[in-house]
PDB file of N, CA and C in Angstrom:
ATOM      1  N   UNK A   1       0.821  -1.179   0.000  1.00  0.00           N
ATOM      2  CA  UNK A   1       0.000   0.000   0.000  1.00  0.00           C
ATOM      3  C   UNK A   1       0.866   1.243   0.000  1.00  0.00           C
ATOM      4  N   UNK A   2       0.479   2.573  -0.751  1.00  0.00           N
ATOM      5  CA  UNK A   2       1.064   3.431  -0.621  1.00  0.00           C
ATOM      6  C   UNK A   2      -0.276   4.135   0.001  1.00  0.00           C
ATOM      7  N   UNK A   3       0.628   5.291   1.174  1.00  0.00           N
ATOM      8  CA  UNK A   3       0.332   6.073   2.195  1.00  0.00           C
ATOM      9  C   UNK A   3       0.134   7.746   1.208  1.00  0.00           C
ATOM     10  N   UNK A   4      -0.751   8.018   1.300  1.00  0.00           N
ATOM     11  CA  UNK A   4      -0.768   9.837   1.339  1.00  0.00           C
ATOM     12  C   UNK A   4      -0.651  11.149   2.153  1.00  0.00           C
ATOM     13  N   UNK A   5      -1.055  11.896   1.916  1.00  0.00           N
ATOM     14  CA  UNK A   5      -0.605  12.868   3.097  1.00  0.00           C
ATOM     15  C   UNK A   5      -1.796  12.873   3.795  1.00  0.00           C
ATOM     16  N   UNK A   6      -2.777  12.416   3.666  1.00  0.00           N
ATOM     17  CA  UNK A   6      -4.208  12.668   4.413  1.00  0.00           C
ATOM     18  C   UNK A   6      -4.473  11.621   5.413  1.00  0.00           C
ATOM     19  N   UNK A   7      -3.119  10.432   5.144  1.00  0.00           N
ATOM     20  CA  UNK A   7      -2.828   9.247   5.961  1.00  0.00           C
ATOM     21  C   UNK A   7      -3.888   7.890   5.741  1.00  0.00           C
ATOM     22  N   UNK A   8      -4.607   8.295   4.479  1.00  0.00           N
ATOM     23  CA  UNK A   8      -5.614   7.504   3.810  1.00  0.00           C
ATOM     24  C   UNK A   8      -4.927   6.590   3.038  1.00  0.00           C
ATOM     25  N   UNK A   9      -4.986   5.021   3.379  1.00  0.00           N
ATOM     26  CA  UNK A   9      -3.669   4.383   2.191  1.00  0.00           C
ATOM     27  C   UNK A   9      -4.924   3.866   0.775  1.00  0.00           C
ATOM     28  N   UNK A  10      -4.038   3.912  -0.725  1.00  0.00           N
ATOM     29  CA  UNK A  10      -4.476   3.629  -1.671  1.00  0.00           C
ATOM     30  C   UNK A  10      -3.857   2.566  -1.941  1.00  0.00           C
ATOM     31  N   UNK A  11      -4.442   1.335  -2.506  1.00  0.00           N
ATOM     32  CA  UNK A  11      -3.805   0.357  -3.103  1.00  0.00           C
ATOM     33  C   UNK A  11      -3.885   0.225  -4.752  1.00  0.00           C
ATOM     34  N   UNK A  12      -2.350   0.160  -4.885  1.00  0.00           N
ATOM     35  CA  UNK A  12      -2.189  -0.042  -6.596  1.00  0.00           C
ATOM     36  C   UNK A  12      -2.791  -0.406  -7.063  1.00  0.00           C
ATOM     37  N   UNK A  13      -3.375  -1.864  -6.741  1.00  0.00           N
ATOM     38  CA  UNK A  13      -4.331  -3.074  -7.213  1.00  0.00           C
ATOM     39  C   UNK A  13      -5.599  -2.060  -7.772  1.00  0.00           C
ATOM     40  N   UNK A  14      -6.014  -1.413  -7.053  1.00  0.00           N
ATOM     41  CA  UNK A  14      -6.935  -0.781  -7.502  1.00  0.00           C
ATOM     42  C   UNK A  14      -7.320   0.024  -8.878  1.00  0.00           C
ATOM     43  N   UNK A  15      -6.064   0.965  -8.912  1.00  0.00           N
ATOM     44  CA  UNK A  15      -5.879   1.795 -10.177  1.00  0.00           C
ATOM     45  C   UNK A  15      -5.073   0.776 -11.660  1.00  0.00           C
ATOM     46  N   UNK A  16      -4.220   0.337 -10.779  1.00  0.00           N
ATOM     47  CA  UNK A  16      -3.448  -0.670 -12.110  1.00  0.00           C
ATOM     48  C   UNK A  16      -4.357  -1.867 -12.392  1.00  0.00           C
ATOM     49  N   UNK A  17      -4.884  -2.166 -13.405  1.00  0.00           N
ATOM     50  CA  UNK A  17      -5.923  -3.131 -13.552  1.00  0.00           C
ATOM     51  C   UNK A  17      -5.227  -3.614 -15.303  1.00  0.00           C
ATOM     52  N   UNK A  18      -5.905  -4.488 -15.964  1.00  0.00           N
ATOM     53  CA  UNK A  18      -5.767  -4.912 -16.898  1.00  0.00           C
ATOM     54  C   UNK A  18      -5.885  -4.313 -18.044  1.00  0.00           C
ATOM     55  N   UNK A  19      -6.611  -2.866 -18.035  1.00  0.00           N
ATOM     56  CA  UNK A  19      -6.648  -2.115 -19.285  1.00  0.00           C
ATOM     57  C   UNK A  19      -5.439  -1.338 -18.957  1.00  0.00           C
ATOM     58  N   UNK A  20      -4.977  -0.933 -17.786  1.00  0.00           N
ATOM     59  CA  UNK A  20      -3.779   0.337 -17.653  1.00  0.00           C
ATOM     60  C   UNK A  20      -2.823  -0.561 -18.164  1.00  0.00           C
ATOM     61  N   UNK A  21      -2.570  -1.626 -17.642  1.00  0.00           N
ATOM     62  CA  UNK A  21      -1.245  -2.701 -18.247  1.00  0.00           C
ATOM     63  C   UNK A  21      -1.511  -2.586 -19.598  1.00  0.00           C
ATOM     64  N   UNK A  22      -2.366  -2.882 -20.531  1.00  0.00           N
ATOM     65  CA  UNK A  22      -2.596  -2.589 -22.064  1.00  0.00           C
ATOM     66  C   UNK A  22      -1.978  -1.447 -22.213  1.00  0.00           C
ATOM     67  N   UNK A  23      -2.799  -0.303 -22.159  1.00  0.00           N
ATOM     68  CA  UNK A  23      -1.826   1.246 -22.281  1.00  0.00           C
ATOM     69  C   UNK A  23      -0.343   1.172 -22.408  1.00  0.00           C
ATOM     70  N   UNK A  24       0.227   1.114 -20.985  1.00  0.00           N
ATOM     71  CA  UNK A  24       1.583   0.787 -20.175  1.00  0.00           C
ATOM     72  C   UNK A  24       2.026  -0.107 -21.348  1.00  0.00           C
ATOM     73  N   UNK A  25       1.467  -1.180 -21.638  1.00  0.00           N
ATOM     74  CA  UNK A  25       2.567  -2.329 -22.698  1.00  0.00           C
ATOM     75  C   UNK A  25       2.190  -2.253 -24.517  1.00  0.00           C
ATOM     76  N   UNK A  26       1.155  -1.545 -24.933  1.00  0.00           N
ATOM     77  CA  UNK A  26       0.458  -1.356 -25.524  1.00  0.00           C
ATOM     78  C   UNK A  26       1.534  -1.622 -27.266  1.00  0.00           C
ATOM     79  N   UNK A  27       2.366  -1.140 -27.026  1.00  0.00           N
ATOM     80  CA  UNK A  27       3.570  -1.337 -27.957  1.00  0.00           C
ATOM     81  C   UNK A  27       3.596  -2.809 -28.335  1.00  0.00           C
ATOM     82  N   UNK A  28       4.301  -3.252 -27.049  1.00  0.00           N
ATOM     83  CA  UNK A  28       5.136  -4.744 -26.983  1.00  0.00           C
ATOM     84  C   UNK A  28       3.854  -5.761 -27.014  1.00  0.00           C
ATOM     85  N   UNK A  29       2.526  -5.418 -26.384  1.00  0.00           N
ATOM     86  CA  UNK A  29       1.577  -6.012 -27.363  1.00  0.00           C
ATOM     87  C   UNK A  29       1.224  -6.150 -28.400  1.00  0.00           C
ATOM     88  N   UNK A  30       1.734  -5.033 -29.147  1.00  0.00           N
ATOM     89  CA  UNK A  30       0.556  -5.045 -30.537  1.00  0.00           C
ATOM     90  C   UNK A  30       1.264  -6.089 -31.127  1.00  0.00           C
ATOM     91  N   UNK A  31       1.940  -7.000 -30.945  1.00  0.00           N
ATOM     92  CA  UNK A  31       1.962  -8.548 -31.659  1.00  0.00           C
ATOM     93  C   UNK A  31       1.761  -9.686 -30.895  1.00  0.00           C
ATOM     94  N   UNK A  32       1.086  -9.576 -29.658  1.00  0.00           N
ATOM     95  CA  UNK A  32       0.740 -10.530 -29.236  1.00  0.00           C
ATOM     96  C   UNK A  32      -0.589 -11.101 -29.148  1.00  0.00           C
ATOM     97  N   UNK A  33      -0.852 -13.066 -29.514  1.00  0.00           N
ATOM     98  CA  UNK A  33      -2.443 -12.744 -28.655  1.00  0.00           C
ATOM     99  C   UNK A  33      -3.016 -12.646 -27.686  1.00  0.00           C
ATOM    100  N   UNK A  34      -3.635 -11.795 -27.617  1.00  0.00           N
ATOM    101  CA  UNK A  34      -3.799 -11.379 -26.452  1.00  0.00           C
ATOM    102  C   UNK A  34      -5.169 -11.803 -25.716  1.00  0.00           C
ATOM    103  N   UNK A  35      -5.813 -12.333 -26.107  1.00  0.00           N
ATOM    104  CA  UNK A  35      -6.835 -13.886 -25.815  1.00  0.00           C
ATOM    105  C   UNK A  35      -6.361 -15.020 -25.625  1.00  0.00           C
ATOM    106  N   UNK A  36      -5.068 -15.179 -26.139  1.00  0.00           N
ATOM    107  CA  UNK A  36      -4.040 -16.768 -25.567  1.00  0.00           C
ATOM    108  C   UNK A  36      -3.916 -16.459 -24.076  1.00  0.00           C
ATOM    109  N   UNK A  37      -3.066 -14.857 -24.414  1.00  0.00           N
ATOM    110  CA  UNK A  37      -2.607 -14.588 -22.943  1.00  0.00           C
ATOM    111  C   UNK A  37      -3.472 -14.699 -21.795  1.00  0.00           C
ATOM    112  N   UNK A  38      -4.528 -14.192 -21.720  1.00  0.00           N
ATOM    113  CA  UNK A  38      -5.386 -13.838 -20.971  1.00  0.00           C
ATOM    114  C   UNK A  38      -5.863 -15.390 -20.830  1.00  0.00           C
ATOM    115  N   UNK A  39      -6.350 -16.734 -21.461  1.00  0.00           N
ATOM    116  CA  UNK A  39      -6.318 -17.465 -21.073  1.00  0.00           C
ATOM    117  C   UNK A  39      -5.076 -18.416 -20.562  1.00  0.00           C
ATOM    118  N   UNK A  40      -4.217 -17.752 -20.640  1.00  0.00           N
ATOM    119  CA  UNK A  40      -3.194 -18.865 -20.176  1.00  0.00           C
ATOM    120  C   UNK A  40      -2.842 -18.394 -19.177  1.00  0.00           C
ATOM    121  N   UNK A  41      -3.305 -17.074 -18.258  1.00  0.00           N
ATOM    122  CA  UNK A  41      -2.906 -16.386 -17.414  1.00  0.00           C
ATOM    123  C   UNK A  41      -1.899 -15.246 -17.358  1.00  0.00           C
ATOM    124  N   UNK A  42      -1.445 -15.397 -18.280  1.00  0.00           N
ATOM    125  CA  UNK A  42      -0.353 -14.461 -18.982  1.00  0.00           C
ATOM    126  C   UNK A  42      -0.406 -13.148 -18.210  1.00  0.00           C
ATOM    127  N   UNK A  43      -1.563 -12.116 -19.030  1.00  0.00           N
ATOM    128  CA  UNK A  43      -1.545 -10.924 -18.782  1.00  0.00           C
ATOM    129  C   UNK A  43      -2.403 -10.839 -17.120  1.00  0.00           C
ATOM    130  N   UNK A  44      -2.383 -11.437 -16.458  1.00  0.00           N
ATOM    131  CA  UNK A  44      -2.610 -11.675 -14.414  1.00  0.00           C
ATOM    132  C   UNK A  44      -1.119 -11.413 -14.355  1.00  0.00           C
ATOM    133  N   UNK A  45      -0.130 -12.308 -14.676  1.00  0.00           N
ATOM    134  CA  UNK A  45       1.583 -12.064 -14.777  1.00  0.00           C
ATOM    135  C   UNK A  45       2.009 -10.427 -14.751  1.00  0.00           C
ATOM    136  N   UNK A  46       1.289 -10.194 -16.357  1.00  0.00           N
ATOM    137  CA  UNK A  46       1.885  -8.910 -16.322  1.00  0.00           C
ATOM    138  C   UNK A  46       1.270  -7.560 -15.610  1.00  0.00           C
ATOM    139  N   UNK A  47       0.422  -7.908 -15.398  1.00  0.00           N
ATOM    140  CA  UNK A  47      -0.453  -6.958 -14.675  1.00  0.00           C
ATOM    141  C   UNK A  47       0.263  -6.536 -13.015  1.00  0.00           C
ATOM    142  N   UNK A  48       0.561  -7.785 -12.365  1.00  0.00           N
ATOM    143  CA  UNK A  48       1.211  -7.754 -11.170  1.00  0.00           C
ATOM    144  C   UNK A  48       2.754  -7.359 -11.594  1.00  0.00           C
ATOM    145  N   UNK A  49       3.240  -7.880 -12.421  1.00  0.00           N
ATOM    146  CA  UNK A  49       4.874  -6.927 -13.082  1.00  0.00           C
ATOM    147  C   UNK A  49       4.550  -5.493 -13.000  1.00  0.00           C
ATOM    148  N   UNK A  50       3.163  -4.913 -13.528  1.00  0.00           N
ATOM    149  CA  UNK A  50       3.298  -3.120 -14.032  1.00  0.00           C
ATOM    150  C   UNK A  50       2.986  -3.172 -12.140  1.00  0.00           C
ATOM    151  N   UNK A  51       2.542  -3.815 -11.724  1.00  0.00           N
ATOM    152  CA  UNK A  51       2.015  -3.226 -10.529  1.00  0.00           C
ATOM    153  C   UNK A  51       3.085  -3.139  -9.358  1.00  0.00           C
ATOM    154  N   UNK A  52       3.986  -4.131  -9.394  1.00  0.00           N
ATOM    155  CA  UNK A  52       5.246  -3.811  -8.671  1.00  0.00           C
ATOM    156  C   UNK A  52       6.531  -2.980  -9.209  1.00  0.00           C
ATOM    157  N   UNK A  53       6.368  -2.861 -10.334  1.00  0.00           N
ATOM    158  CA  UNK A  53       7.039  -2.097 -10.414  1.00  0.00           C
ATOM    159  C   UNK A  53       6.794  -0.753 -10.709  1.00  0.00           C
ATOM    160  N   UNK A  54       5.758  -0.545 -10.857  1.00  0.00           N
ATOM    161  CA  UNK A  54       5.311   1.317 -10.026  1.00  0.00           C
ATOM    162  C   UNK A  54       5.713   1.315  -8.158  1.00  0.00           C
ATOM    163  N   UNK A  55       5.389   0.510  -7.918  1.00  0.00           N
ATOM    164  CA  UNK A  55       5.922   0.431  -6.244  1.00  0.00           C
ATOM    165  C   UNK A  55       7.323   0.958  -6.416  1.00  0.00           C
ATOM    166  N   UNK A  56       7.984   0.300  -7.036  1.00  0.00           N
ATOM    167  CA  UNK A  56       9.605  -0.027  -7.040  1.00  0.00           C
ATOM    168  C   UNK A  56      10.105   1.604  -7.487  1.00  0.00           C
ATOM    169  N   UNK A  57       9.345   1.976  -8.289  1.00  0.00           N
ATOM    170  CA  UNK A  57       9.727   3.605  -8.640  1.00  0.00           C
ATOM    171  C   UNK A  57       8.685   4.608  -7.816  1.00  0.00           C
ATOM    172  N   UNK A  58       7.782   4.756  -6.963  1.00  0.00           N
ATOM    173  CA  UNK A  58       6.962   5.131  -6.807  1.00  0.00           C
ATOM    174  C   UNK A  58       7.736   6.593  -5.813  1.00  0.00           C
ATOM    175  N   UNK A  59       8.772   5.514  -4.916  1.00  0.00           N
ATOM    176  CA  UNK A  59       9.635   6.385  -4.391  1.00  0.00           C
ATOM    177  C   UNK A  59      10.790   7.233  -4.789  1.00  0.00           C
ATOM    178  N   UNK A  60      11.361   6.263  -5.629  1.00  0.00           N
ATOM    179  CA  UNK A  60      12.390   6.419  -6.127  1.00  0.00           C
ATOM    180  C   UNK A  60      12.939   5.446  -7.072  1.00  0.00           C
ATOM    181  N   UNK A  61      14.042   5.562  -8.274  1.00  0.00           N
ATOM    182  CA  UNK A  61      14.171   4.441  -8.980  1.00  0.00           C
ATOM    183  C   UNK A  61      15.273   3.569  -7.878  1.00  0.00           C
ATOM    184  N   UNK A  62      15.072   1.926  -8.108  1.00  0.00           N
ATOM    185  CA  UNK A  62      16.026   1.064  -7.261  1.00  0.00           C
ATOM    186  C   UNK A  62      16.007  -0.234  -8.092  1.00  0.00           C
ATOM    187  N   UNK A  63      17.310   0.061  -8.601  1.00  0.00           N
ATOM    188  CA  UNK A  63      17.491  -0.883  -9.891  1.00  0.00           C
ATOM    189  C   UNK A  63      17.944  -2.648  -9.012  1.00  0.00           C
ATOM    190  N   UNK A  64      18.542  -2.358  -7.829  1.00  0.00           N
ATOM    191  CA  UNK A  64      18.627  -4.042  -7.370  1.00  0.00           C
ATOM    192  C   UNK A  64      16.925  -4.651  -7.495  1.00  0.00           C
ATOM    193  N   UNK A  65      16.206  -3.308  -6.636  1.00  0.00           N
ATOM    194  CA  UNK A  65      14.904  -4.216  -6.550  1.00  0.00           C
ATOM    195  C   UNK A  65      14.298  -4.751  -7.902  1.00  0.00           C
ATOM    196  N   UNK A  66      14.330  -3.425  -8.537  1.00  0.00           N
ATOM    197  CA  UNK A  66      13.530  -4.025  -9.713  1.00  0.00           C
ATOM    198  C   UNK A  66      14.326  -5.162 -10.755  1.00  0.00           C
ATOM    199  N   UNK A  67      15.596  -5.802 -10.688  1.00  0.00           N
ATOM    200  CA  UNK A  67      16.229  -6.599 -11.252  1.00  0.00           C
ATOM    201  C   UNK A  67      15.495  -7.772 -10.360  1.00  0.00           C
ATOM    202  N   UNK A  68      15.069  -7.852  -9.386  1.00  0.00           N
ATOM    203  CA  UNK A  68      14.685  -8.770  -8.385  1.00  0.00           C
ATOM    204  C   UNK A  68      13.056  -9.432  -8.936  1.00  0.00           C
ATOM    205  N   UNK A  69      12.640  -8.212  -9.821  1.00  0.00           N
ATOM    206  CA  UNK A  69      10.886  -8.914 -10.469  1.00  0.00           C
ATOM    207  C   UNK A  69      11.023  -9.767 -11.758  1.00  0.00           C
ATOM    208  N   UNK A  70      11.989  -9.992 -11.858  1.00  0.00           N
ATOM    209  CA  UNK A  70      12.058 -11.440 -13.015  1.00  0.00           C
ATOM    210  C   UNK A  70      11.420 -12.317 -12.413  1.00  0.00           C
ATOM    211  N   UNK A  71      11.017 -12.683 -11.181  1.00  0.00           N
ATOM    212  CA  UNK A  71      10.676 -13.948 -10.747  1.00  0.00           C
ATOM    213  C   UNK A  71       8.950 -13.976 -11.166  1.00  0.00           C
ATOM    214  N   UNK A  72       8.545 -12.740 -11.811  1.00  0.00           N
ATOM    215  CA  UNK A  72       6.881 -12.623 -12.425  1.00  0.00           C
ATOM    216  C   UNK A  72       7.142 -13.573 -13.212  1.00  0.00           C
ATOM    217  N   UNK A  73       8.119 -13.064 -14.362  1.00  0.00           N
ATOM    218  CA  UNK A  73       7.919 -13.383 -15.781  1.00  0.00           C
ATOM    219  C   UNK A  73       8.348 -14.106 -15.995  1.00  0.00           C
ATOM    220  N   UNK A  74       9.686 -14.821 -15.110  1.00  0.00           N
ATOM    221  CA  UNK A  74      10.298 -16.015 -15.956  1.00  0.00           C
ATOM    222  C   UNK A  74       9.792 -16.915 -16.821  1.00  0.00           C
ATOM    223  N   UNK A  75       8.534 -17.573 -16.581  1.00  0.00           N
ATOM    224  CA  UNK A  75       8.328 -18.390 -17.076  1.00  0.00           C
ATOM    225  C   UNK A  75       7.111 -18.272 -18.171  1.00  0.00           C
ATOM    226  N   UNK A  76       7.207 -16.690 -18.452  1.00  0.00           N
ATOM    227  CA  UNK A  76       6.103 -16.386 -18.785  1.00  0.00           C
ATOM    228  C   UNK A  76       5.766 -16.432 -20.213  1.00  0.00           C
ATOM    229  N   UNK A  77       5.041 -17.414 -20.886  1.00  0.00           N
ATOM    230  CA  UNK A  77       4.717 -17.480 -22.533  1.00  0.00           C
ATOM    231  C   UNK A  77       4.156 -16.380 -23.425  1.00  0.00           C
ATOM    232  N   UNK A  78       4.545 -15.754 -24.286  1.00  0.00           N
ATOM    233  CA  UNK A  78       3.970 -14.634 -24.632  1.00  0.00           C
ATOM    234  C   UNK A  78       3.622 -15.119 -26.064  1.00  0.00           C
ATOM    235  N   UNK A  79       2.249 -15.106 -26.702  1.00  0.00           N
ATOM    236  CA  UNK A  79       1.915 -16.388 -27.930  1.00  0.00           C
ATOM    237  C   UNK A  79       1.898 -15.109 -28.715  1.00  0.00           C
ATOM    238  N   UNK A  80       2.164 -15.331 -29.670  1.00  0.00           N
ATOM    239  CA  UNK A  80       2.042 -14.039 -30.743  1.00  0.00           C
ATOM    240  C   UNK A  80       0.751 -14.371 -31.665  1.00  0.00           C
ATOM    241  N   UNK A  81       0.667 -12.921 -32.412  1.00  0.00           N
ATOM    242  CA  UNK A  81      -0.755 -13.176 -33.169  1.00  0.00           C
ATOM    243  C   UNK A  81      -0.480 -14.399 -34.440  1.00  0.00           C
ATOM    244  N   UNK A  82       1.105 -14.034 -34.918  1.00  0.00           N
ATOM    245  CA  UNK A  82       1.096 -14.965 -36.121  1.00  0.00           C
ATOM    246  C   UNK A  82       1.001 -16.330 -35.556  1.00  0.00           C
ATOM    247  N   UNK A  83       1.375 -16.765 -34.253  1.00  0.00           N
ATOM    248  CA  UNK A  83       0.858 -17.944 -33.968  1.00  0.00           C
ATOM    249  C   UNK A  83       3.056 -18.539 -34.011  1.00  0.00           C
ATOM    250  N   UNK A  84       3.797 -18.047 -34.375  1.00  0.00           N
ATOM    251  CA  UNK A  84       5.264 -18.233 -34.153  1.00  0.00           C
ATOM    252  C   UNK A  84       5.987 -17.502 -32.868  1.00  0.00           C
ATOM    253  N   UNK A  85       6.946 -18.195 -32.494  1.00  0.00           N
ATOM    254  CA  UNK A  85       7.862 -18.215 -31.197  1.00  0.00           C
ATOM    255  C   UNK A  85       8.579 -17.194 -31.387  1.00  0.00           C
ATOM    256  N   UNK A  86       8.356 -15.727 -31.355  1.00  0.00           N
ATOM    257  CA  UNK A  86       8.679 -14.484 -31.685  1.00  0.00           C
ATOM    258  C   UNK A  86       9.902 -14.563 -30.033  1.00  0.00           C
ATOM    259  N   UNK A  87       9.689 -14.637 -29.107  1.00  0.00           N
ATOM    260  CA  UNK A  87      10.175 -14.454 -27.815  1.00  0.00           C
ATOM    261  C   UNK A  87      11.484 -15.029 -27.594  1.00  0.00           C
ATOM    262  N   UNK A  88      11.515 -16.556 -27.847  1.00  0.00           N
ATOM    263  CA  UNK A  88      12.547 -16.997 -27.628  1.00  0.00           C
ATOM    264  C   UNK A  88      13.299 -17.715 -28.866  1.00  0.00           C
ATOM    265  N   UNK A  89      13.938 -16.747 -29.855  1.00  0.00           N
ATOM    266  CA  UNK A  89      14.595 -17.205 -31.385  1.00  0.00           C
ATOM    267  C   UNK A  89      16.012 -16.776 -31.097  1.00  0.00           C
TER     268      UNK A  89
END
């Protein structure tokens, strides 16, 4: 949770949702499918990636931590629209 000055805490979860991650990745999507993803769990993955790592800069940038959020994605399949292994060639 991040704290404000009114001492009211907001949670990321809230504002970062699955369309802001679109926006945010909106690029590095436009060749993916993105109905694979979403059923294979994929974009839940990336959604919690944009969401920790606004934490991780929220204060300040901290490049150990954020080298530390590979453990989202490692394993994470990204299916492309042509239906080929664009990710790992």
């Amino acid at each position: 949770m991040i704290y404000s000055k009114s001492d009211s805490s907001i949670k990321i979860e809230d504002y970062i949702d699955s369309n802001v991650t679109k926006k945010v990745l909106s690029r590095q999507l436009g060749a993916v499918d993105i109905s694979e993803l979403e059923r294979n769990d994929g974009l839940k993955k990336l959604i919690e990636f944009v969401q920790e790592t606004f934490k991780v800069h929220f204060n300040g940038r901290d490049n150990k931590v954020l080298r530390k959020l590979e453990y989202i994605t490692r394993d994470l399949r990204i299916p492309s629209r042509s239906g080929r292994n664009i990710a790992n060639v």
